[in-house]
PDB file of N, CA and C in Angstrom:
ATOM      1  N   UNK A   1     -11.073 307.998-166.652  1.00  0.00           N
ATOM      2  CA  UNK A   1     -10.814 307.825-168.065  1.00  0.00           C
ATOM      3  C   UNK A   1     -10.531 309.201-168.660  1.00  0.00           C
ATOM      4  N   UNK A   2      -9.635 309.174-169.625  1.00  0.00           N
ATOM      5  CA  UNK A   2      -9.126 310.534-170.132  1.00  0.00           C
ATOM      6  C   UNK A   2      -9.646 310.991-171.703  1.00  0.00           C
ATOM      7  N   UNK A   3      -9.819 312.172-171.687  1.00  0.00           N
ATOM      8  CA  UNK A   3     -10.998 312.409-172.798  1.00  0.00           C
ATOM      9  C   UNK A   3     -10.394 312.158-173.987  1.00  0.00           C
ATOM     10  N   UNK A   4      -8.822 311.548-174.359  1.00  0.00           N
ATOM     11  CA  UNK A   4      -8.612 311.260-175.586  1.00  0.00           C
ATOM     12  C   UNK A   4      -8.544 309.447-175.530  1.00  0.00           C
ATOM     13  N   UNK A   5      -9.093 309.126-174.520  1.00  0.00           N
ATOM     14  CA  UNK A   5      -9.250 307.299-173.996  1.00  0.00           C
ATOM     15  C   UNK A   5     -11.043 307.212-174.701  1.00  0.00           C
ATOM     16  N   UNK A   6     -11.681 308.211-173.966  1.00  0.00           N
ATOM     17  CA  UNK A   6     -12.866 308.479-174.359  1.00  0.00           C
ATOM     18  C   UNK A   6     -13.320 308.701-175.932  1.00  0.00           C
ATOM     19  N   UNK A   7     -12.580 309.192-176.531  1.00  0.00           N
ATOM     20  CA  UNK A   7     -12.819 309.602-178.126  1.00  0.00           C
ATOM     21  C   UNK A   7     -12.542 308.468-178.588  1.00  0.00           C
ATOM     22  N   UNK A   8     -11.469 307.582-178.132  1.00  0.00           N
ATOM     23  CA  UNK A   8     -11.068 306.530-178.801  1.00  0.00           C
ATOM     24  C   UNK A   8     -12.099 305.140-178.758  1.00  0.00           C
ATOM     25  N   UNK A   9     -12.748 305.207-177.999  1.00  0.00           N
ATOM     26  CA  UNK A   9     -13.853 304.393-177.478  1.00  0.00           C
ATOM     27  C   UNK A   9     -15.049 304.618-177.913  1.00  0.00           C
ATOM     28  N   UNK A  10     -15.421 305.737-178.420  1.00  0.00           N
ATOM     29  CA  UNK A  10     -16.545 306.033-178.663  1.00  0.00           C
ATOM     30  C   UNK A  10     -16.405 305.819-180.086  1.00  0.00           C
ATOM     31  N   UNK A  11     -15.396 306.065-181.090  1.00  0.00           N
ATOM     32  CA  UNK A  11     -15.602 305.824-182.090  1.00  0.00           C
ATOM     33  C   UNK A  11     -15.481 304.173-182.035  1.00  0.00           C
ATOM     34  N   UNK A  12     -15.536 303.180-181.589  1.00  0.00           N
ATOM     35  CA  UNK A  12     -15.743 301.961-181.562  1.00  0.00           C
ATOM     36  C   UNK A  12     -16.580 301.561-182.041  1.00  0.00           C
ATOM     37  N   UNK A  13     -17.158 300.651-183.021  1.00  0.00           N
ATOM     38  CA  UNK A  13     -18.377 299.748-183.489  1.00  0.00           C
ATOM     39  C   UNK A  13     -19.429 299.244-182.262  1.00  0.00           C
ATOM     40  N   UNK A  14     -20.291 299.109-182.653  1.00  0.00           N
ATOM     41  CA  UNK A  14     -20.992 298.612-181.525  1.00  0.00           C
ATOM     42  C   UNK A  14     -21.061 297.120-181.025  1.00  0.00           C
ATOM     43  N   UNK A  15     -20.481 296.032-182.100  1.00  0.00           N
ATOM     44  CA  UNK A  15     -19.934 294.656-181.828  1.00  0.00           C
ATOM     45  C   UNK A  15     -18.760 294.645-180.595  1.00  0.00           C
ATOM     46  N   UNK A  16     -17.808 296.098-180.719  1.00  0.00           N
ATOM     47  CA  UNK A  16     -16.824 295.986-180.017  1.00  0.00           C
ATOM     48  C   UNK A  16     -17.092 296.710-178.670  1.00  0.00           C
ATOM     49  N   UNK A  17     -18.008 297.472-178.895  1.00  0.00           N
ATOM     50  CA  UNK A  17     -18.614 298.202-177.491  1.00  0.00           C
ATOM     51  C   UNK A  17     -18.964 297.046-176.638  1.00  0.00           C
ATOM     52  N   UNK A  18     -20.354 296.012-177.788  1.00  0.00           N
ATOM     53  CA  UNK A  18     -20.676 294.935-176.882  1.00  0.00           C
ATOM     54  C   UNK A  18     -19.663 294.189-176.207  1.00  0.00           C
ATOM     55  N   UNK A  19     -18.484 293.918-176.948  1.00  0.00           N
ATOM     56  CA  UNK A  19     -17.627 293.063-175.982  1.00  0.00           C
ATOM     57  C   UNK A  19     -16.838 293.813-174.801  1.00  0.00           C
ATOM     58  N   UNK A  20     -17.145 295.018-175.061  1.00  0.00           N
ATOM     59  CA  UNK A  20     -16.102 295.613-174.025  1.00  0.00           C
ATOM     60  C   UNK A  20     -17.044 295.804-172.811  1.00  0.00           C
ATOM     61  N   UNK A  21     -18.245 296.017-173.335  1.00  0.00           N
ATOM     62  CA  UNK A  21     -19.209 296.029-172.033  1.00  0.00           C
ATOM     63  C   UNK A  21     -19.427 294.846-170.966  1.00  0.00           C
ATOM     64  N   UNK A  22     -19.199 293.682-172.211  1.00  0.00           N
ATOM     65  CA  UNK A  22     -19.560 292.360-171.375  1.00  0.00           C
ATOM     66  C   UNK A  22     -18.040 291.914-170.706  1.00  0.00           C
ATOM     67  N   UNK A  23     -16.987 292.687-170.812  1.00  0.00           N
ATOM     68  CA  UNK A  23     -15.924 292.509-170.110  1.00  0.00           C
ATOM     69  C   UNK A  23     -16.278 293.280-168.703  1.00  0.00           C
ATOM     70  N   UNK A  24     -16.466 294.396-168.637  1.00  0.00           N
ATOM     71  CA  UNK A  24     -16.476 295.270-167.811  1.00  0.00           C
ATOM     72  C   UNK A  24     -17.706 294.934-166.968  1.00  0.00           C
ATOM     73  N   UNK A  25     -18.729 294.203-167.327  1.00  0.00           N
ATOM     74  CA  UNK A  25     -19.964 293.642-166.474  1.00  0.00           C
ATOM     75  C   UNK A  25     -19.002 292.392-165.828  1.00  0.00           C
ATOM     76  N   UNK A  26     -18.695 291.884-166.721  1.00  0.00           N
ATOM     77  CA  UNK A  26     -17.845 290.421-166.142  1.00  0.00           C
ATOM     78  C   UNK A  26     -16.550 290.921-164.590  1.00  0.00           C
ATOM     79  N   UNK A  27     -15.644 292.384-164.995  1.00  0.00           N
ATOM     80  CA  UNK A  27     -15.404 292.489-164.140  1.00  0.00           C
ATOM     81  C   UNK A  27     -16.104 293.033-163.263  1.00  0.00           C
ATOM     82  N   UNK A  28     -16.936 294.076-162.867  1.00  0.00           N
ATOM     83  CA  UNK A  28     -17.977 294.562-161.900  1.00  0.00           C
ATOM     84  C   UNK A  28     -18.759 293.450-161.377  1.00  0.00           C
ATOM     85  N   UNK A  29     -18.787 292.441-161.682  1.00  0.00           N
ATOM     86  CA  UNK A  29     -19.667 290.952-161.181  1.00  0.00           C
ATOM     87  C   UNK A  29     -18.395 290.889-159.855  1.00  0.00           C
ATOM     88  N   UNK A  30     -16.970 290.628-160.598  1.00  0.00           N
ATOM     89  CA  UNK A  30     -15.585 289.922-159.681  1.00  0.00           C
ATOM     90  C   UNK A  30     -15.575 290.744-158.648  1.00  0.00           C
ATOM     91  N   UNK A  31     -15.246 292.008-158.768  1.00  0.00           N
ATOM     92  CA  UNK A  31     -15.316 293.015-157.931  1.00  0.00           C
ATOM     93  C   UNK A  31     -16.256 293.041-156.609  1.00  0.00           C
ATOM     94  N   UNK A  32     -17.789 292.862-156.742  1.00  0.00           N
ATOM     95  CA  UNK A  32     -18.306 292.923-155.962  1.00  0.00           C
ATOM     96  C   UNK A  32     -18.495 291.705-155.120  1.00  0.00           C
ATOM     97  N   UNK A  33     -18.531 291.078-155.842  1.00  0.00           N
ATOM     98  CA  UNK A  33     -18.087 288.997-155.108  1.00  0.00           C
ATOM     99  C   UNK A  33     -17.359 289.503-154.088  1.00  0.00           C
ATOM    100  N   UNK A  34     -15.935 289.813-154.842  1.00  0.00           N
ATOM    101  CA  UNK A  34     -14.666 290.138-153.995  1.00  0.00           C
ATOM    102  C   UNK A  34     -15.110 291.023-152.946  1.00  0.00           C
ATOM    103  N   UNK A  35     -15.592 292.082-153.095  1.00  0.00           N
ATOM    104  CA  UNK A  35     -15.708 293.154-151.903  1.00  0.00           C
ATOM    105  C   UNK A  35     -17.066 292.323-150.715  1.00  0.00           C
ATOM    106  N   UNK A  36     -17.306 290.994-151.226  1.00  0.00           N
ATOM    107  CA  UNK A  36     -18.577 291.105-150.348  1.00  0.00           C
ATOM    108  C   UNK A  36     -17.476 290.251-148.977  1.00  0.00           C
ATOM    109  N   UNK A  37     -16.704 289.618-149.646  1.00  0.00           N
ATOM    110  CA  UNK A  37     -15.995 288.954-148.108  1.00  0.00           C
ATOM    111  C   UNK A  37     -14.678 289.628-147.663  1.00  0.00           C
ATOM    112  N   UNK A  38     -14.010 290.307-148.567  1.00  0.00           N
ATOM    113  CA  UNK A  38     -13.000 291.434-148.175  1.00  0.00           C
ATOM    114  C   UNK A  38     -13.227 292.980-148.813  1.00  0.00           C
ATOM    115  N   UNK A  39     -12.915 293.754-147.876  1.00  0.00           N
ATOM    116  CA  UNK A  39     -12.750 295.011-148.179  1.00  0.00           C
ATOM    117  C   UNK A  39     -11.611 295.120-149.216  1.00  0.00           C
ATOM    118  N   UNK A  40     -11.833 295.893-150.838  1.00  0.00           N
ATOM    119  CA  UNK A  40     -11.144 296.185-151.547  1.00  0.00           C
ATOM    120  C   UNK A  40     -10.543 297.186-151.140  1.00  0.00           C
ATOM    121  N   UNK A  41      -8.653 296.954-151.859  1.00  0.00           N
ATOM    122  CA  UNK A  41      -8.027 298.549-151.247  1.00  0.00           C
ATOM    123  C   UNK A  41      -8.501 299.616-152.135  1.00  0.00           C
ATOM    124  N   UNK A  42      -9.405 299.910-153.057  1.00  0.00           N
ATOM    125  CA  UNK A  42      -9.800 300.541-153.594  1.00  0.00           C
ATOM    126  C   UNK A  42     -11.245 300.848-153.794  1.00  0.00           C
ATOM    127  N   UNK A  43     -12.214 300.782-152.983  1.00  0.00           N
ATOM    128  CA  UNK A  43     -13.695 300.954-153.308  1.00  0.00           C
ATOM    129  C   UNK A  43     -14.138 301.717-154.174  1.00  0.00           C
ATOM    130  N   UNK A  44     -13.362 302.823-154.572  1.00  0.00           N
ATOM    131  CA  UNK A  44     -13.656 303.419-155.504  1.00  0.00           C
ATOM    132  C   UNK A  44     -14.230 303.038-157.117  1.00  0.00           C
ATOM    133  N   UNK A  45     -12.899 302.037-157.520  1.00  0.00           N
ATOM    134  CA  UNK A  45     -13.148 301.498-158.365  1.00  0.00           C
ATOM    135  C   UNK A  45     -14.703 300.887-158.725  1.00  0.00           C
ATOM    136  N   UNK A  46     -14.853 300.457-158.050  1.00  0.00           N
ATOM    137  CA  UNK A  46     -16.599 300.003-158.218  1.00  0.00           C
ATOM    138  C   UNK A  46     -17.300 301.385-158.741  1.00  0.00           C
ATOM    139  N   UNK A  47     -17.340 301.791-158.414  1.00  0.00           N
ATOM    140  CA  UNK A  47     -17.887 303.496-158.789  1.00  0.00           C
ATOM    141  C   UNK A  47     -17.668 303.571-160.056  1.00  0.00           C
ATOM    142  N   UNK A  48     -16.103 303.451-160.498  1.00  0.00           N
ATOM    143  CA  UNK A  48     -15.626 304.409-161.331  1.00  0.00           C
ATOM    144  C   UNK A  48     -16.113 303.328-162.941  1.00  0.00           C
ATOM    145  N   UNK A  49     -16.391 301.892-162.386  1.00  0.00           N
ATOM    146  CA  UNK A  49     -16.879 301.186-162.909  1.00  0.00           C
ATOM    147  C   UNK A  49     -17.941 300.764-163.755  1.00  0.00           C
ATOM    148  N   UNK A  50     -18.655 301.086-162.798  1.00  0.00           N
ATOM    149  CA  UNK A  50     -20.087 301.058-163.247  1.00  0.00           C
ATOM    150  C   UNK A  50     -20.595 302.639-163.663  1.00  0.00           C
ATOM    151  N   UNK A  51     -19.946 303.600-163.972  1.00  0.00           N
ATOM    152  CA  UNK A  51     -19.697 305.027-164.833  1.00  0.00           C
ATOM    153  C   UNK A  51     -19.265 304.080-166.404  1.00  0.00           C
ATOM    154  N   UNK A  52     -17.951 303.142-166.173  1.00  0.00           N
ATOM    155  CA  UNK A  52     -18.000 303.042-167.040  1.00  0.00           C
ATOM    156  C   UNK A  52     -19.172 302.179-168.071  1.00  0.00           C
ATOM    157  N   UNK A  53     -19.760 301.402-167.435  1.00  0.00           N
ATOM    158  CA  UNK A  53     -20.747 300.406-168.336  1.00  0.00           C
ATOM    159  C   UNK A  53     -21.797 301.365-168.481  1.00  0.00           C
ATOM    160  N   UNK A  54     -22.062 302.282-167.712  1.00  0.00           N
ATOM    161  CA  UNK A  54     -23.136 303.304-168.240  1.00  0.00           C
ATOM    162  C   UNK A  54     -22.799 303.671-169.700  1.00  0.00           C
ATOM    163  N   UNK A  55     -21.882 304.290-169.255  1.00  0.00           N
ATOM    164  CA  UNK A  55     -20.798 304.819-170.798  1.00  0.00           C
ATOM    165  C   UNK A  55     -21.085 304.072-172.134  1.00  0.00           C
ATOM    166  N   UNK A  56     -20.867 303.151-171.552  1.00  0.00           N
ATOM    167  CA  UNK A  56     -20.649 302.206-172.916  1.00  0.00           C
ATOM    168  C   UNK A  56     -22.039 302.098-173.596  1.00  0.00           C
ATOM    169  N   UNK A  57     -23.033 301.934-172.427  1.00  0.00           N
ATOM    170  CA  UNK A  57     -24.474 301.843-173.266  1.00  0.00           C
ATOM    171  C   UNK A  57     -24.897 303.210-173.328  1.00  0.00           C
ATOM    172  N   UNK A  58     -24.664 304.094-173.179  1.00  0.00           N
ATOM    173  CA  UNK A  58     -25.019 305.053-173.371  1.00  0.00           C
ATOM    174  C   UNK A  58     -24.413 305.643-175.049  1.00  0.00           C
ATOM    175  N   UNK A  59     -23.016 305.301-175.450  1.00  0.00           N
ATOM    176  CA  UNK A  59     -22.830 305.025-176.466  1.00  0.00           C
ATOM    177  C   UNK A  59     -22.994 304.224-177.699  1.00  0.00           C
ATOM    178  N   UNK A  60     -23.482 303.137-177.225  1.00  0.00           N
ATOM    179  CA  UNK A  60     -23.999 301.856-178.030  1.00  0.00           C
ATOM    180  C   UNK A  60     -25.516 302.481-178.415  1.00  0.00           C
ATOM    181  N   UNK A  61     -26.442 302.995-177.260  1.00  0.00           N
ATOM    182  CA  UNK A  61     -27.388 303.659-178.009  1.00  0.00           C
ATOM    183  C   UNK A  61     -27.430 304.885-178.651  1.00  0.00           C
ATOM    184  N   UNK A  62     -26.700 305.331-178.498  1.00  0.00           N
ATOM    185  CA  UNK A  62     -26.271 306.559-179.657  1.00  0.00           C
ATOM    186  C   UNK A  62     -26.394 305.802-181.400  1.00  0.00           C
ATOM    187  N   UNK A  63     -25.181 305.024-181.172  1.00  0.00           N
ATOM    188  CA  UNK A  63     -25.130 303.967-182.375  1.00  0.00           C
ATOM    189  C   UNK A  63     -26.134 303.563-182.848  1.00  0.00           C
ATOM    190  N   UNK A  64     -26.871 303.475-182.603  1.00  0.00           N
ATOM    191  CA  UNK A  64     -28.034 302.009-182.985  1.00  0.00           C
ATOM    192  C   UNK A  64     -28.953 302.984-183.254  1.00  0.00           C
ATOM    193  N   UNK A  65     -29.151 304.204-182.488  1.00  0.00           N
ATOM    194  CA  UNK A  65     -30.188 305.347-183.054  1.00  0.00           C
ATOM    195  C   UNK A  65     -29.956 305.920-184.369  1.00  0.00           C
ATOM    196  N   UNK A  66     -28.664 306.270-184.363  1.00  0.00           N
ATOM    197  CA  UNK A  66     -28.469 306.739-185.380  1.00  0.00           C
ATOM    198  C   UNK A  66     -28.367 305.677-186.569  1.00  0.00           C
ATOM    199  N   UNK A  67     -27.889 304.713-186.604  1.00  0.00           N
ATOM    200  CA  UNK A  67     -28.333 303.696-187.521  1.00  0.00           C
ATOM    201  C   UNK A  67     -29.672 303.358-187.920  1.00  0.00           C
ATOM    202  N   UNK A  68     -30.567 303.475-187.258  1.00  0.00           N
ATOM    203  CA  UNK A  68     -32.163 303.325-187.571  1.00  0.00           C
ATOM    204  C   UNK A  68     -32.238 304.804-188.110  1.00  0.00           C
ATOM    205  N   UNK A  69     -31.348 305.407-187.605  1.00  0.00           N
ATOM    206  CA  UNK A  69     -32.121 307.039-188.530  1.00  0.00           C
ATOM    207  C   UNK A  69     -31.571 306.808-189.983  1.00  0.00           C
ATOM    208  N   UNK A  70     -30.381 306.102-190.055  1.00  0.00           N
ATOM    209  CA  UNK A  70     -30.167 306.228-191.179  1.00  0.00           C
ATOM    210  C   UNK A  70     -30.422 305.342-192.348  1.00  0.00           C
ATOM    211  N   UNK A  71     -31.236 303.896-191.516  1.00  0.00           N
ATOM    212  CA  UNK A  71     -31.865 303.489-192.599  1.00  0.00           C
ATOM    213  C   UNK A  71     -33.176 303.835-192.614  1.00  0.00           C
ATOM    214  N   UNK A  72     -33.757 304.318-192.049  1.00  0.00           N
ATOM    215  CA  UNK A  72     -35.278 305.163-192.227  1.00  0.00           C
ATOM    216  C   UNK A  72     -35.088 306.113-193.847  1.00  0.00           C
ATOM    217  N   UNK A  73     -33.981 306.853-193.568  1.00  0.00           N
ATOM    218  CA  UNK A  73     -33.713 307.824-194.857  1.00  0.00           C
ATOM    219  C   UNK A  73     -33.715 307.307-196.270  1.00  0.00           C
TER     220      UNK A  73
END
Protein backbone atom coordinates (compact mmCIF):
# COMPACT_ATOMS: atom_id res chain seq x y z
CA UNK A 1 0.00 0.00 0.00
CA UNK A 2 1.33 3.44 -0.93
CA UNK A 3 1.62 6.18 1.63
CA UNK A 4 -0.75 8.52 -0.29
CA UNK A 5 -3.40 5.11 -0.44
CA UNK A 6 -2.58 5.18 3.29
CA UNK A 7 -3.48 8.92 4.10
CA UNK A 8 -6.47 8.40 2.16
CA UNK A 9 -7.68 5.61 4.37
CA UNK A 10 -6.86 6.80 7.41
CA UNK A 11 -8.74 9.81 7.13
CA UNK A 12 -11.83 7.47 6.71
CA UNK A 13 -14.73 7.43 9.39
CA UNK A 14 -14.75 4.63 11.43
CA UNK A 15 -18.33 3.21 9.99
CA UNK A 16 -16.25 3.03 6.77
CA UNK A 17 -13.09 1.56 8.28
CA UNK A 18 -15.63 -1.00 9.79
CA UNK A 19 -16.79 -1.98 6.43
CA UNK A 20 -13.59 -2.06 4.87
CA UNK A 21 -12.26 -4.24 7.56
CA UNK A 22 -15.11 -6.65 7.34
CA UNK A 23 -14.33 -6.83 3.57
CA UNK A 24 -10.80 -7.56 3.99
CA UNK A 25 -11.57 -10.27 6.94
CA UNK A 26 -14.18 -11.63 4.43
CA UNK A 27 -11.38 -11.77 1.91
CA UNK A 28 -8.48 -13.24 4.23
CA UNK A 29 -11.26 -15.98 5.31
CA UNK A 30 -11.38 -16.83 0.93
CA UNK A 31 -7.83 -16.75 0.69
CA UNK A 32 -6.95 -19.13 3.21
CA UNK A 33 -9.93 -21.70 2.38
CA UNK A 34 -8.36 -21.32 -1.04
CA UNK A 35 -4.71 -21.87 -0.07
CA UNK A 36 -5.73 -24.82 2.18
CA UNK A 37 -6.47 -27.17 -1.02
CA UNK A 38 -4.33 -25.24 -3.63
CA UNK A 39 -1.23 -23.45 -3.45
CA UNK A 40 -1.88 -19.67 -4.23
CA UNK A 41 0.34 -18.08 -7.05
CA UNK A 42 0.89 -15.53 -4.63
CA UNK A 43 1.37 -16.45 -0.85
CA UNK A 44 2.41 -13.39 -0.17
CA UNK A 45 -0.67 -11.79 -0.34
CA UNK A 46 -1.92 -13.42 2.82
CA UNK A 47 0.82 -11.53 4.59
CA UNK A 48 0.36 -8.43 2.99
CA UNK A 49 -3.23 -8.94 4.13
CA UNK A 50 -3.53 -9.44 7.31
CA UNK A 51 -0.87 -6.09 7.70
CA UNK A 52 -3.68 -4.80 6.24
CA UNK A 53 -6.63 -5.60 8.86
CA UNK A 54 -4.08 -4.82 11.51
CA UNK A 55 -4.03 -1.40 9.90
CA UNK A 56 -7.35 -0.83 9.86
CA UNK A 57 -7.86 -1.58 13.61
CA UNK A 58 -5.13 -0.06 14.53
CA UNK A 59 -6.68 3.04 13.00
CA UNK A 60 -10.22 2.57 14.06
CA UNK A 61 -8.66 2.65 17.57
CA UNK A 62 -6.96 5.70 17.14
CA UNK A 63 -10.56 7.00 16.25
CA UNK A 64 -12.58 5.92 18.97
CA UNK A 65 -9.73 7.11 21.47
CA UNK A 66 -9.67 10.13 20.41
CA UNK A 67 -13.37 10.50 20.33
CA UNK A 68 -13.74 9.50 24.03
CA UNK A 69 -11.00 12.12 24.61
CA UNK A 70 -13.01 14.41 23.12
CA UNK A 71 -16.10 13.90 24.73
CA UNK A 72 -14.48 13.63 28.18
CA UNK A 73 -13.48 17.49 27.47
Amino acid sequence: MKANERQAKRSLSVKELEAELCQAREKSFKLRFKHQFSPLANPLELKNLRRHVARLKTWMGEKQAASLAEDQK
